[in-house]
Structure formats: C-alpha cells, structure tokens
N, C-alpha and C. Protein backbone atom coordinates (compact mmCIF):
# COMPACT_ATOMS: atom_id res chain seq x y z
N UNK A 1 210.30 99.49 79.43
CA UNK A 1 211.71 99.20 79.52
C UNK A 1 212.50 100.43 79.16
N UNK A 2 213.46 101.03 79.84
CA UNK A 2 215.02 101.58 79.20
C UNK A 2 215.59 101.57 80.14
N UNK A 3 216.76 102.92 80.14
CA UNK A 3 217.32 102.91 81.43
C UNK A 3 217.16 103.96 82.03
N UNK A 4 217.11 103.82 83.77
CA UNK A 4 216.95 105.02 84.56
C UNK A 4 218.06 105.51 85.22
N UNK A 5 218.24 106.84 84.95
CA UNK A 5 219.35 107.45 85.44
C UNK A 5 218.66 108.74 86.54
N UNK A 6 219.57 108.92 87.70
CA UNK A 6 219.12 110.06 88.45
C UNK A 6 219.60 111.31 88.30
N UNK A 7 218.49 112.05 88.23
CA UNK A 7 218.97 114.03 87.89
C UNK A 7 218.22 114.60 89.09
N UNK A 8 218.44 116.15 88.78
CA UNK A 8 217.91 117.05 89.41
C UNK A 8 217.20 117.63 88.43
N UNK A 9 215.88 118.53 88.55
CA UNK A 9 215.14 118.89 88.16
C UNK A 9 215.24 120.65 88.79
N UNK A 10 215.34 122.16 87.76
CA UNK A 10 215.49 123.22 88.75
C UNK A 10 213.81 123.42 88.54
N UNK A 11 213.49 123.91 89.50
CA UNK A 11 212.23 124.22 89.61
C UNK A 11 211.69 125.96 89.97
N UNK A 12 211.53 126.85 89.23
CA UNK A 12 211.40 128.34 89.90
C UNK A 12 211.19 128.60 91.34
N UNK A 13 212.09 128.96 92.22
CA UNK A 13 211.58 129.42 93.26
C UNK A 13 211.83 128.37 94.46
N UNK A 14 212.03 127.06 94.23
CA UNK A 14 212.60 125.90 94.75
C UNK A 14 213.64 125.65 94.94
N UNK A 15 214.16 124.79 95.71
CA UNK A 15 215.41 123.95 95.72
C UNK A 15 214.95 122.89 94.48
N UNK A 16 215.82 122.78 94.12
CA UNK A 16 216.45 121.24 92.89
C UNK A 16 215.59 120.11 93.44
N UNK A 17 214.75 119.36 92.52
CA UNK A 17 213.91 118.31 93.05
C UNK A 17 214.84 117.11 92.75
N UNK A 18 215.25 116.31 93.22
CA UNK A 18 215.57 114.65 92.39
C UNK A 18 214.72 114.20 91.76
N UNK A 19 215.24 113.57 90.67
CA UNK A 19 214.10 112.98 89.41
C UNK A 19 214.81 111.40 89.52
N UNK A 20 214.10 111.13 88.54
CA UNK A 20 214.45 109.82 87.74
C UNK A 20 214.30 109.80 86.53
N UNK A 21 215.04 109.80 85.63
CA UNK A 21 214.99 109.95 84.17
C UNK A 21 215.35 108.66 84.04
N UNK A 22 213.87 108.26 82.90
CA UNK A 22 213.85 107.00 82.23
C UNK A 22 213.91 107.15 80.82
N UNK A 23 214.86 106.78 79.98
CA UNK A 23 215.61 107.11 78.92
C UNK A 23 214.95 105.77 77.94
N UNK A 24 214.25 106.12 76.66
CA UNK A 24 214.18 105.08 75.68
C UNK A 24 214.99 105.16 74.65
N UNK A 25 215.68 104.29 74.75
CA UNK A 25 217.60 104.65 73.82
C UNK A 25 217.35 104.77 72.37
N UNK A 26 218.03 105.14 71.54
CA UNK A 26 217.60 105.17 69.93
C UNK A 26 217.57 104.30 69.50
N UNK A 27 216.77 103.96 68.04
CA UNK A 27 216.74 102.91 67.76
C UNK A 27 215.28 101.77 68.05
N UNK A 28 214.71 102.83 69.19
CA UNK A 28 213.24 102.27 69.61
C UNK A 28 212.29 102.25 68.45
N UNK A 29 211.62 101.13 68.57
CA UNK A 29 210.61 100.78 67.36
C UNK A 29 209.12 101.58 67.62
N UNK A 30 208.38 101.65 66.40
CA UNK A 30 207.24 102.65 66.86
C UNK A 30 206.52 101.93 68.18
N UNK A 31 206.21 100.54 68.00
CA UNK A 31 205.56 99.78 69.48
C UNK A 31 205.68 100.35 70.57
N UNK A 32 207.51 100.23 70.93
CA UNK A 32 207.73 100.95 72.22
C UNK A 32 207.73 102.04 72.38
N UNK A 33 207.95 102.96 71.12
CA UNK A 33 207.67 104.35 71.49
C UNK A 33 206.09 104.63 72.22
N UNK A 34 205.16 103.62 71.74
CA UNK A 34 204.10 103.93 72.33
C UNK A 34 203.75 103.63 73.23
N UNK A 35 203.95 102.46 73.73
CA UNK A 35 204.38 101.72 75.01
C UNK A 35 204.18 103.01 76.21
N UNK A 36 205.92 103.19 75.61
CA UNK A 36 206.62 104.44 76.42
C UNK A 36 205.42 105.39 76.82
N UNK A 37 205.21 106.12 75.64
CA UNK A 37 204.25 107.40 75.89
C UNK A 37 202.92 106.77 76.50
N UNK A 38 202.22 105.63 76.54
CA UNK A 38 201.14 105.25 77.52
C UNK A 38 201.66 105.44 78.62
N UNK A 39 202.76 104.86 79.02
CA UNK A 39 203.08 104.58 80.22
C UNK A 39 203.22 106.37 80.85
N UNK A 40 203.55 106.89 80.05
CA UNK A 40 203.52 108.48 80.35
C UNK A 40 202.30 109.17 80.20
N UNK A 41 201.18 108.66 79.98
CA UNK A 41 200.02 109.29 80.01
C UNK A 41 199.10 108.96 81.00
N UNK A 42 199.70 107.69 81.58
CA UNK A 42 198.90 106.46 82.83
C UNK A 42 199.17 107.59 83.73
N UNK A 43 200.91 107.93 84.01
CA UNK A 43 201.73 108.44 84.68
C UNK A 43 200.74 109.55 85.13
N UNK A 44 200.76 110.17 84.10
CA UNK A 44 200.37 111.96 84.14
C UNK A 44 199.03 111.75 85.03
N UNK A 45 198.12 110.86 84.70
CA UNK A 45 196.58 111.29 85.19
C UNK A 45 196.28 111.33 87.30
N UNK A 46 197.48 110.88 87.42
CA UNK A 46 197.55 110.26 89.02
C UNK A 46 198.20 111.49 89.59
N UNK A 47 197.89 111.68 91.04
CA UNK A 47 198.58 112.65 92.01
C UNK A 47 197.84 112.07 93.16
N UNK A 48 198.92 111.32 93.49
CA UNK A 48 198.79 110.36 94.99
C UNK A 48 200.07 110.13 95.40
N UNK A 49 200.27 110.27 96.23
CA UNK A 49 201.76 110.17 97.57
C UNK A 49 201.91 108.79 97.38
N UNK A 50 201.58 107.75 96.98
CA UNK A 50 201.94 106.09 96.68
C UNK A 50 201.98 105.83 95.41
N UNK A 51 201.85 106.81 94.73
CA UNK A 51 202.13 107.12 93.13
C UNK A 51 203.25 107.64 92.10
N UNK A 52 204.23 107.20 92.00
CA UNK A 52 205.27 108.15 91.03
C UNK A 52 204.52 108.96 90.21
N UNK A 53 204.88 110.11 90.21
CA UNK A 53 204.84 111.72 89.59
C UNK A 53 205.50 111.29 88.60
N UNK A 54 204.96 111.83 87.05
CA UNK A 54 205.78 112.93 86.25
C UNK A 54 205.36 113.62 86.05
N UNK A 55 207.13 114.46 85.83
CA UNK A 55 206.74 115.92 85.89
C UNK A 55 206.86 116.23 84.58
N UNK A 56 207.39 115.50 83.30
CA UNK A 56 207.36 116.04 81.88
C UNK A 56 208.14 114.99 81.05
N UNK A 57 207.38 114.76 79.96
CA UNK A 57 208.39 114.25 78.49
C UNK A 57 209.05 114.64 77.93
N UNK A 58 210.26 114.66 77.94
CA UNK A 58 210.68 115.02 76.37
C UNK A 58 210.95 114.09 75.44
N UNK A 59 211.08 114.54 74.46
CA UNK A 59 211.64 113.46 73.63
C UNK A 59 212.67 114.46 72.49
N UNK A 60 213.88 113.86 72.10
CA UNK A 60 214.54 114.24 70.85
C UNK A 60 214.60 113.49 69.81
N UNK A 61 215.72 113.93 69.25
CA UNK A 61 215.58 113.33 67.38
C UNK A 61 216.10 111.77 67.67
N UNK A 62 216.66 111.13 68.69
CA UNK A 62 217.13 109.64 69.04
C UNK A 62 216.37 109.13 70.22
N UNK A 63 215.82 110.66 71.26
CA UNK A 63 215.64 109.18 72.74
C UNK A 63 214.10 110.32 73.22
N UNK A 64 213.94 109.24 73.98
CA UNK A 64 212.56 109.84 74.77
C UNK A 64 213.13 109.69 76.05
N UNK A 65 212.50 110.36 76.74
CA UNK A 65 212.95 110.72 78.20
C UNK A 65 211.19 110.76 79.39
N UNK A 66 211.20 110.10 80.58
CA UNK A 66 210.25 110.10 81.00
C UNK A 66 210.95 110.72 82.34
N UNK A 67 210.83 112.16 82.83
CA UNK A 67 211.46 113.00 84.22
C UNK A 67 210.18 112.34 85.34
N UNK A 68 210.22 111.71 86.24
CA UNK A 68 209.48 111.45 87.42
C UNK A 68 210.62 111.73 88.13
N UNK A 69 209.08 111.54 89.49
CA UNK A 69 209.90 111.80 90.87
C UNK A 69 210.47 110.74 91.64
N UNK A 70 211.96 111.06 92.27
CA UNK A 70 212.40 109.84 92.40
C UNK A 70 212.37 109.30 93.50
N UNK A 71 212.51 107.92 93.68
CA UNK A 71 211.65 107.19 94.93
C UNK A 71 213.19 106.45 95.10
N UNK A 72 214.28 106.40 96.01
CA UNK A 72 215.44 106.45 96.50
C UNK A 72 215.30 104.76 97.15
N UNK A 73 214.19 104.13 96.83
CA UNK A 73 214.19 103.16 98.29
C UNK A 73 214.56 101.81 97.07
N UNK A 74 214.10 102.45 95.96
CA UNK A 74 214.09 100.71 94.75
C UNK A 74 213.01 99.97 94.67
N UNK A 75 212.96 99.03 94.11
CA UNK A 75 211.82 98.17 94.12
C UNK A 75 211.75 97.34 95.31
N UNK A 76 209.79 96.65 95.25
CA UNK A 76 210.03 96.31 96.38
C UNK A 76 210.41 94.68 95.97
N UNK A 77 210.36 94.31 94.80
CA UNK A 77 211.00 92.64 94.64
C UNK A 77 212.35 92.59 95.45
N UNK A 78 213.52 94.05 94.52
CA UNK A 78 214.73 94.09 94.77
C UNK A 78 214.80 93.76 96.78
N UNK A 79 214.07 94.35 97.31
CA UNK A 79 214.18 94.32 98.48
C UNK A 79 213.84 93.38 99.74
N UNK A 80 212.77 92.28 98.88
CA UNK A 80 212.49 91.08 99.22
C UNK A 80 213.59 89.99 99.16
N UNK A 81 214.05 90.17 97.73
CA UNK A 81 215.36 89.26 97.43
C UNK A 81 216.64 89.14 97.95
N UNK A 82 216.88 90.73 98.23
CA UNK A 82 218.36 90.58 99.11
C UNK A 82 217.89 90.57 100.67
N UNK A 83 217.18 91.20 101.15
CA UNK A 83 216.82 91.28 102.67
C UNK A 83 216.13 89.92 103.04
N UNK A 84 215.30 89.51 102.04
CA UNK A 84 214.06 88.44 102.82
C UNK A 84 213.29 88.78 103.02
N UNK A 85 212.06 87.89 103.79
CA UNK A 85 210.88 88.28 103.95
C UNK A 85 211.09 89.56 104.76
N UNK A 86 209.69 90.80 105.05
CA UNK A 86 209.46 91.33 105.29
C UNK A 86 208.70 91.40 106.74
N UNK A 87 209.20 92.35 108.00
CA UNK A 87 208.21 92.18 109.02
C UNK A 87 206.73 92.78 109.03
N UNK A 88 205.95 92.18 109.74
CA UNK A 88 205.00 92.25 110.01
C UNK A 88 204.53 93.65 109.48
N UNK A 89 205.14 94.51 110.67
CA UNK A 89 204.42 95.87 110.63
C UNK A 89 204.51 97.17 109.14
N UNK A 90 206.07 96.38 108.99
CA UNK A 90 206.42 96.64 107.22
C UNK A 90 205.80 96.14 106.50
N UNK A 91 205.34 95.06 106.23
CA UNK A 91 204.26 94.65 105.51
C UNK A 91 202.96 95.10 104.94
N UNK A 92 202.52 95.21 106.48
CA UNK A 92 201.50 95.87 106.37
C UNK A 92 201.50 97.29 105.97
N UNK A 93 201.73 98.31 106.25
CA UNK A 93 202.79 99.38 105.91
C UNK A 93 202.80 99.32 104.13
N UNK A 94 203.56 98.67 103.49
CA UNK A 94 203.42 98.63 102.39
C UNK A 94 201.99 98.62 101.50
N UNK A 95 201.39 97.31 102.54
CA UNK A 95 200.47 96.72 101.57
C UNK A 95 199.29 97.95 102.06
N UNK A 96 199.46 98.41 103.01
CA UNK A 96 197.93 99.86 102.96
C UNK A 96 198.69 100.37 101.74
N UNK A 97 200.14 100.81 101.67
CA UNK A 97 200.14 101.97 100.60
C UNK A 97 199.88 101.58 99.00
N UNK A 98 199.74 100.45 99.08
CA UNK A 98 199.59 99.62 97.96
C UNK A 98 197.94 99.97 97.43
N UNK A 99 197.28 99.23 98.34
CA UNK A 99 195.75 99.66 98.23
C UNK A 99 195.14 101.26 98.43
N UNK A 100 195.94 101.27 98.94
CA UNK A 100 195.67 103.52 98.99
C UNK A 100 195.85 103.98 97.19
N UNK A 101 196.98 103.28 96.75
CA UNK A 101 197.58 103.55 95.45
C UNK A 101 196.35 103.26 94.48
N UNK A 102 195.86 101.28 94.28
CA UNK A 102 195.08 101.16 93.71
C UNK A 102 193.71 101.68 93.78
N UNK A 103 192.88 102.25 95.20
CA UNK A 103 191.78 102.84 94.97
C UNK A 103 191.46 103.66 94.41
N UNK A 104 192.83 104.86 94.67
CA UNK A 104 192.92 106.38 93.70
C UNK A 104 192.66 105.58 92.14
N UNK A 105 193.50 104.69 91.97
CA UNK A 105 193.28 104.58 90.06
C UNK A 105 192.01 104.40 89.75
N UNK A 106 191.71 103.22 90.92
CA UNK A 106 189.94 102.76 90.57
C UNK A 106 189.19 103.81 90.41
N UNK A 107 189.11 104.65 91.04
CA UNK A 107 188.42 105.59 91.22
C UNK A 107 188.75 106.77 90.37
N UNK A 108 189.46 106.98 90.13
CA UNK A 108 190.01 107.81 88.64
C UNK A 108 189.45 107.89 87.31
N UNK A 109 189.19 105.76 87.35
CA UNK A 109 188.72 105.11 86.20
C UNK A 109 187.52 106.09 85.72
N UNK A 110 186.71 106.09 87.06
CA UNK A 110 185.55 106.49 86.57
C UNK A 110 185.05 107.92 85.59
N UNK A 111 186.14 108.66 85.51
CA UNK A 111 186.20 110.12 84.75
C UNK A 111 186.23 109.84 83.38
C-alpha cells in the first residue's frame, strides 16, 4: 500500500525515463516498512517486459520511496470495471503476457 505519484527519472546519456514513485508516507509501522522493502526485493530480482522494473529505493528520515517503471495503461481490474468485459483477442493478449510473466518467476524460483 501507499501512494503512487508519476516522475521522471534523468538517466546519463538518455532522455528522462517516466517512473512511478510509490511513496510509504510517515508514520509507517516496522511491518509495512518491511512489507514495502519485500515487495522491493521481489521487484528487483525480475527483468521481463510483463514485469514492472525497479530502478531504486530510497528511503528518508519519514518516507520510503519505491522508483519503477511506469506502465501508463492502469490496472487491469480498473479496466474491466469501467470498459467491461474484454475482447477476445485482448484477452488473450493479456492472458499470454500474464503467463510469460509467471513462468520467468517460476523459473527464477529455482536460483
């Protein structure tokens, strides 16, 4: 849980990447701080195109910050709920990138 806000990221030698900064507000209890940082260590071990990237933690003296790469389209509940069902070929579409996503982890597991 916090909140996600969108940045740019400068990168040497690049154009400005868009991020997503996911912010754990002050006041977070040690639980979620750890929470948080799993969820940033799950993050880190993956590099798959159906996978959110991060690219770095920070954290200061009030908030933690999780910089990934940002995926512009939303969730896919959000997009079920206002649009409706989904066609066919979108569907499917999704659901390979879905299973493309989970094999990389499966297979990750094994390291």
């Amino acid at each position: 849980s916090g909140e996600v806000c969108y940045g740019r990221l400068r990168v040497p030698g690049q154009r400005d990447v868009p991020v997503a900064i996911k912010a754990l507000k002050a006041g977070y209890t040690e639980r979620q701080r750890r929470d948080f940082l799993s969820e940033a260590s799950i993050m880190g071990h993956f590099d798959h195109p159906n996978i959110i990237r991060l690219y770095e933690v920070v954290e200061t003296l009030s908030k933690l910050h999780l910089v990934m790469e940002y995926a512009g389209g939303g969730e896919l509940f959000g997009k079920i709920s206002t649009e409706g069902k989904l066609s066919e070929p979108e569907s499917k579409l999704i659901f390979s990138q879905i299973v493309s996503a989970v094999k990389h982890m499966v297979s990750r597991g094994d390291e």
